[in-house]
C-alpha atoms as a PDB file:
ATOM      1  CA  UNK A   1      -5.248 -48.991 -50.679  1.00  0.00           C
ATOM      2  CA  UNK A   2      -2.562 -46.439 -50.528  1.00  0.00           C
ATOM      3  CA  UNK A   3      -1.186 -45.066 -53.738  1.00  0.00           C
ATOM      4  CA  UNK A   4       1.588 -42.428 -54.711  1.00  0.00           C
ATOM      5  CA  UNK A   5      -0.385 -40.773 -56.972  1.00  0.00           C
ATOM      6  CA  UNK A   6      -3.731 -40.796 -59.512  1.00  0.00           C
ATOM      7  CA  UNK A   7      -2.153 -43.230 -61.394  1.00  0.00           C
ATOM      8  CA  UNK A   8      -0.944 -45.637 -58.892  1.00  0.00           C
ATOM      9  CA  UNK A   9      -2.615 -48.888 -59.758  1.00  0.00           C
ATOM     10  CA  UNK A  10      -0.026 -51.276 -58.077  1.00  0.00           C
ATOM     11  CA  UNK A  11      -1.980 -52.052 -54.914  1.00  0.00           C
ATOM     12  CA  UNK A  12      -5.149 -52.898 -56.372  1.00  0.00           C
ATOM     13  CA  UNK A  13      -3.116 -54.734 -59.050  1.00  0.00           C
ATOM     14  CA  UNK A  14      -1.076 -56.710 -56.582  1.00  0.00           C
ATOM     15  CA  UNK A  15      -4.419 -57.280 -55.097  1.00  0.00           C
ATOM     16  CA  UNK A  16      -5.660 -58.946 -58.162  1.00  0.00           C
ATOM     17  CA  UNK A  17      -2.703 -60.877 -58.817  1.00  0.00           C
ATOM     18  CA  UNK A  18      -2.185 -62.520 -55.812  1.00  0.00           C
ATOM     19  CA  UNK A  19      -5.876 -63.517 -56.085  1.00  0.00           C
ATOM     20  CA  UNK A  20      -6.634 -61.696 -52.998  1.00  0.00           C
ATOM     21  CA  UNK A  21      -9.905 -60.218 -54.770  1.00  0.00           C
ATOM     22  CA  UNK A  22     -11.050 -60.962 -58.441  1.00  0.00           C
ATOM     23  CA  UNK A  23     -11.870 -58.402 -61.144  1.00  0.00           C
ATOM     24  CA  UNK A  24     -15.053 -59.929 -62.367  1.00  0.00           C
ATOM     25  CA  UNK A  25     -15.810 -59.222 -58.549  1.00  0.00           C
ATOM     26  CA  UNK A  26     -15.167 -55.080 -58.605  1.00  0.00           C
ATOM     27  CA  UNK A  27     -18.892 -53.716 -57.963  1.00  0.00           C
ATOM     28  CA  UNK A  28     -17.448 -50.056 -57.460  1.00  0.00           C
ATOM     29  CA  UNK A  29     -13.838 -47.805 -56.269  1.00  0.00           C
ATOM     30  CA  UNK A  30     -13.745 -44.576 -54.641  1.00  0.00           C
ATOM     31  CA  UNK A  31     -10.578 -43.004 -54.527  1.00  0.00           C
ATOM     32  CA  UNK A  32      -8.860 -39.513 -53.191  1.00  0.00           C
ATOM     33  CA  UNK A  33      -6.598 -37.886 -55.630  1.00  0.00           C
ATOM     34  CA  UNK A  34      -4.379 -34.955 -54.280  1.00  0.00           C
ATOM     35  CA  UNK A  35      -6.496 -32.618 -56.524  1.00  0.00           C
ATOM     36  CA  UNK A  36      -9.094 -29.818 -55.206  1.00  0.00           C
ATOM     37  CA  UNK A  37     -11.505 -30.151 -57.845  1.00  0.00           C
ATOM     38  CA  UNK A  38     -11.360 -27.189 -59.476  1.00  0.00           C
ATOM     39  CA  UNK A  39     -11.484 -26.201 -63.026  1.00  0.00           C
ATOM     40  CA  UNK A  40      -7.529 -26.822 -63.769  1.00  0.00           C
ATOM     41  CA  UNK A  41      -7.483 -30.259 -61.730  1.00  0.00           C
ATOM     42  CA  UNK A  42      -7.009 -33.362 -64.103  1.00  0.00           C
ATOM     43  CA  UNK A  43      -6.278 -35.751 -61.275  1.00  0.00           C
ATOM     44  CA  UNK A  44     -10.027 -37.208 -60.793  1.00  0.00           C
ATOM     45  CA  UNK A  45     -10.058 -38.458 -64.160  1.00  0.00           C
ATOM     46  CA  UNK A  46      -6.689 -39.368 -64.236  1.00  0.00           C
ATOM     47  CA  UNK A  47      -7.096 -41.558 -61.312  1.00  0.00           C
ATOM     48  CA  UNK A  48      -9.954 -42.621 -63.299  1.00  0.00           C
ATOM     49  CA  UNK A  49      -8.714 -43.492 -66.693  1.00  0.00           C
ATOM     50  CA  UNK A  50      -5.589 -45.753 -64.671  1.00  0.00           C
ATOM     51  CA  UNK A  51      -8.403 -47.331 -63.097  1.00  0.00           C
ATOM     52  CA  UNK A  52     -10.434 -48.158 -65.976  1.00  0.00           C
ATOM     53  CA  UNK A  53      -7.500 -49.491 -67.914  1.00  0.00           C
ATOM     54  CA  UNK A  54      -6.388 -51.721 -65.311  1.00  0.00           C
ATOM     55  CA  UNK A  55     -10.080 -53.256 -64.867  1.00  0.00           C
ATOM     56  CA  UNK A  56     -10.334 -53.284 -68.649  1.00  0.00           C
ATOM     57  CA  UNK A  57      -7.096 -55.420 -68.964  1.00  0.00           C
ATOM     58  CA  UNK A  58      -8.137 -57.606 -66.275  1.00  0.00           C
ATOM     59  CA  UNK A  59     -11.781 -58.125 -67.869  1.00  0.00           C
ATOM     60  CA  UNK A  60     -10.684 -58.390 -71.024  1.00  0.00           C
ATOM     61  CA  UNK A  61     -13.277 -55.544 -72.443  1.00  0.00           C
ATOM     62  CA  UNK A  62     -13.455 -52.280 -73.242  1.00  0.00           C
ATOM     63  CA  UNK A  63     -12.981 -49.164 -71.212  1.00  0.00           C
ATOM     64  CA  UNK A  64     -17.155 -48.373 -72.175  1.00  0.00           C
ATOM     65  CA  UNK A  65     -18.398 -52.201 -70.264  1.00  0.00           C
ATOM     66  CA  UNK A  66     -15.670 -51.395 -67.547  1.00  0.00           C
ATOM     67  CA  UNK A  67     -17.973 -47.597 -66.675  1.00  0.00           C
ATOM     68  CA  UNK A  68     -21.029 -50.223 -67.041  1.00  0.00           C
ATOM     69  CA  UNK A  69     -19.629 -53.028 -64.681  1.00  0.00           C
ATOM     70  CA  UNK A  70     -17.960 -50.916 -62.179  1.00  0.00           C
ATOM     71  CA  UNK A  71     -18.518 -47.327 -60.172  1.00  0.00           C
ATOM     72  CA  UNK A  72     -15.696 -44.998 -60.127  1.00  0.00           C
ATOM     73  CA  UNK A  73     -15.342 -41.762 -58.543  1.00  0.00           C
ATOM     74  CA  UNK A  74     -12.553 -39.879 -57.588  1.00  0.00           C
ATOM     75  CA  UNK A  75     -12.978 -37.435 -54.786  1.00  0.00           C
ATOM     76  CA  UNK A  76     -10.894 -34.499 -54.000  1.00  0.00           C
ATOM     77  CA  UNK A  77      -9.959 -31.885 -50.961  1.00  0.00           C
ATOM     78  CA  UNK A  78      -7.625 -29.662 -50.317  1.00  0.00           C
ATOM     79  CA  UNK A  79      -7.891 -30.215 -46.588  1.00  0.00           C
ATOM     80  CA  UNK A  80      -6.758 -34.259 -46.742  1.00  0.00           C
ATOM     81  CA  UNK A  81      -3.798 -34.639 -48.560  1.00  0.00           C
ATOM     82  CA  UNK A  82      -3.637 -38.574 -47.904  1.00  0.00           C
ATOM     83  CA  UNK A  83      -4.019 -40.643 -51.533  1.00  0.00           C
ATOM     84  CA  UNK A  84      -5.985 -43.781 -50.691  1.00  0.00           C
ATOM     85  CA  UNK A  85      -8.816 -45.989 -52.662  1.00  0.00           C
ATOM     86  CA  UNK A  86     -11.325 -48.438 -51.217  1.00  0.00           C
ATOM     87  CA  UNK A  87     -12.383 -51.095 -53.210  1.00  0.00           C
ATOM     88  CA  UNK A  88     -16.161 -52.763 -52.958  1.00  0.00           C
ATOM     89  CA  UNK A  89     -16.303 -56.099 -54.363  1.00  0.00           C
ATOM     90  CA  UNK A  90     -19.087 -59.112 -53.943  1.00  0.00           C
ATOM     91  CA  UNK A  91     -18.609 -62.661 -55.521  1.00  0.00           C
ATOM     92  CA  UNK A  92     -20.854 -62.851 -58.733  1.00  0.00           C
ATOM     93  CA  UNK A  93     -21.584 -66.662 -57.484  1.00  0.00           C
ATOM     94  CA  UNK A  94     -23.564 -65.717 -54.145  1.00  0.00           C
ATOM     95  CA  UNK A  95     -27.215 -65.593 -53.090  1.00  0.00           C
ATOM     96  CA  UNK A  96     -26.497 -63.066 -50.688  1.00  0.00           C
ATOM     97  CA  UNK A  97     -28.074 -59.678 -51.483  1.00  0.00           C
ATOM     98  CA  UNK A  98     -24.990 -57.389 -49.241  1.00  0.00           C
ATOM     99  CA  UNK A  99     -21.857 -56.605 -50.444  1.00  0.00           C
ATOM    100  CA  UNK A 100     -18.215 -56.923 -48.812  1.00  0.00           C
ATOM    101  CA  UNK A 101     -16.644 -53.971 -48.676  1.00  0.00           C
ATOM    102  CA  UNK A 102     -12.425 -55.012 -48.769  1.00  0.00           C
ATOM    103  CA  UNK A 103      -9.707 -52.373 -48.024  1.00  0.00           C
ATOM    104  CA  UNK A 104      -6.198 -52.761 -48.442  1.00  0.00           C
END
């Protein structure tokens, strides 16, 4: 997913809108902020606060069941400047132990 910043939800949103992927489905996101990880960058959890209050809306629970349900980590470098996300997801319904990994 691209995204303009580390709180650009709008893909994933769109995403769960158009019913392209459900959020009772989200097993984990990893995203790249424009950050470099050190001591004065906010952006990771940024990026992951948006994220956990979009899931949380969606699920209809707390921010606390959303870091139970779902993995989120932000990653950082200086040397990629490109924001993106990838999304994991599996449907809650099948018998099959592998997960799907989806990518806008």
């Amino acid at each position: 997913m691209p995204t303009a910043g580390p709180d650009d939800t709008a893909v994933l949103a769109r995403a769960l809108d158009d019913g392209l992927i459900r959020a009772d489905s989200i097993v984990g996101i990893m995203g790249k902020t424009e950050g470099n990880g050190c001591v004065n960058d906010f952006t990771r959890g940024y990026a992951t606060l948006t994220l956990k209050l979009l899931l949380a809306e969606r699920l209809g629970c707390g921010l606390a069941d959303v870091e139970r349900r779902v993995a989120l980590e932000a990653l950082d470098d200086e040397r990629h400047l490109a924001r993106r996300a990838a999304c994991g997801a599996c449907d809650p319904r099948s018998t099959q132990p592998d997960r799907e990994l989806i990518r806008w």
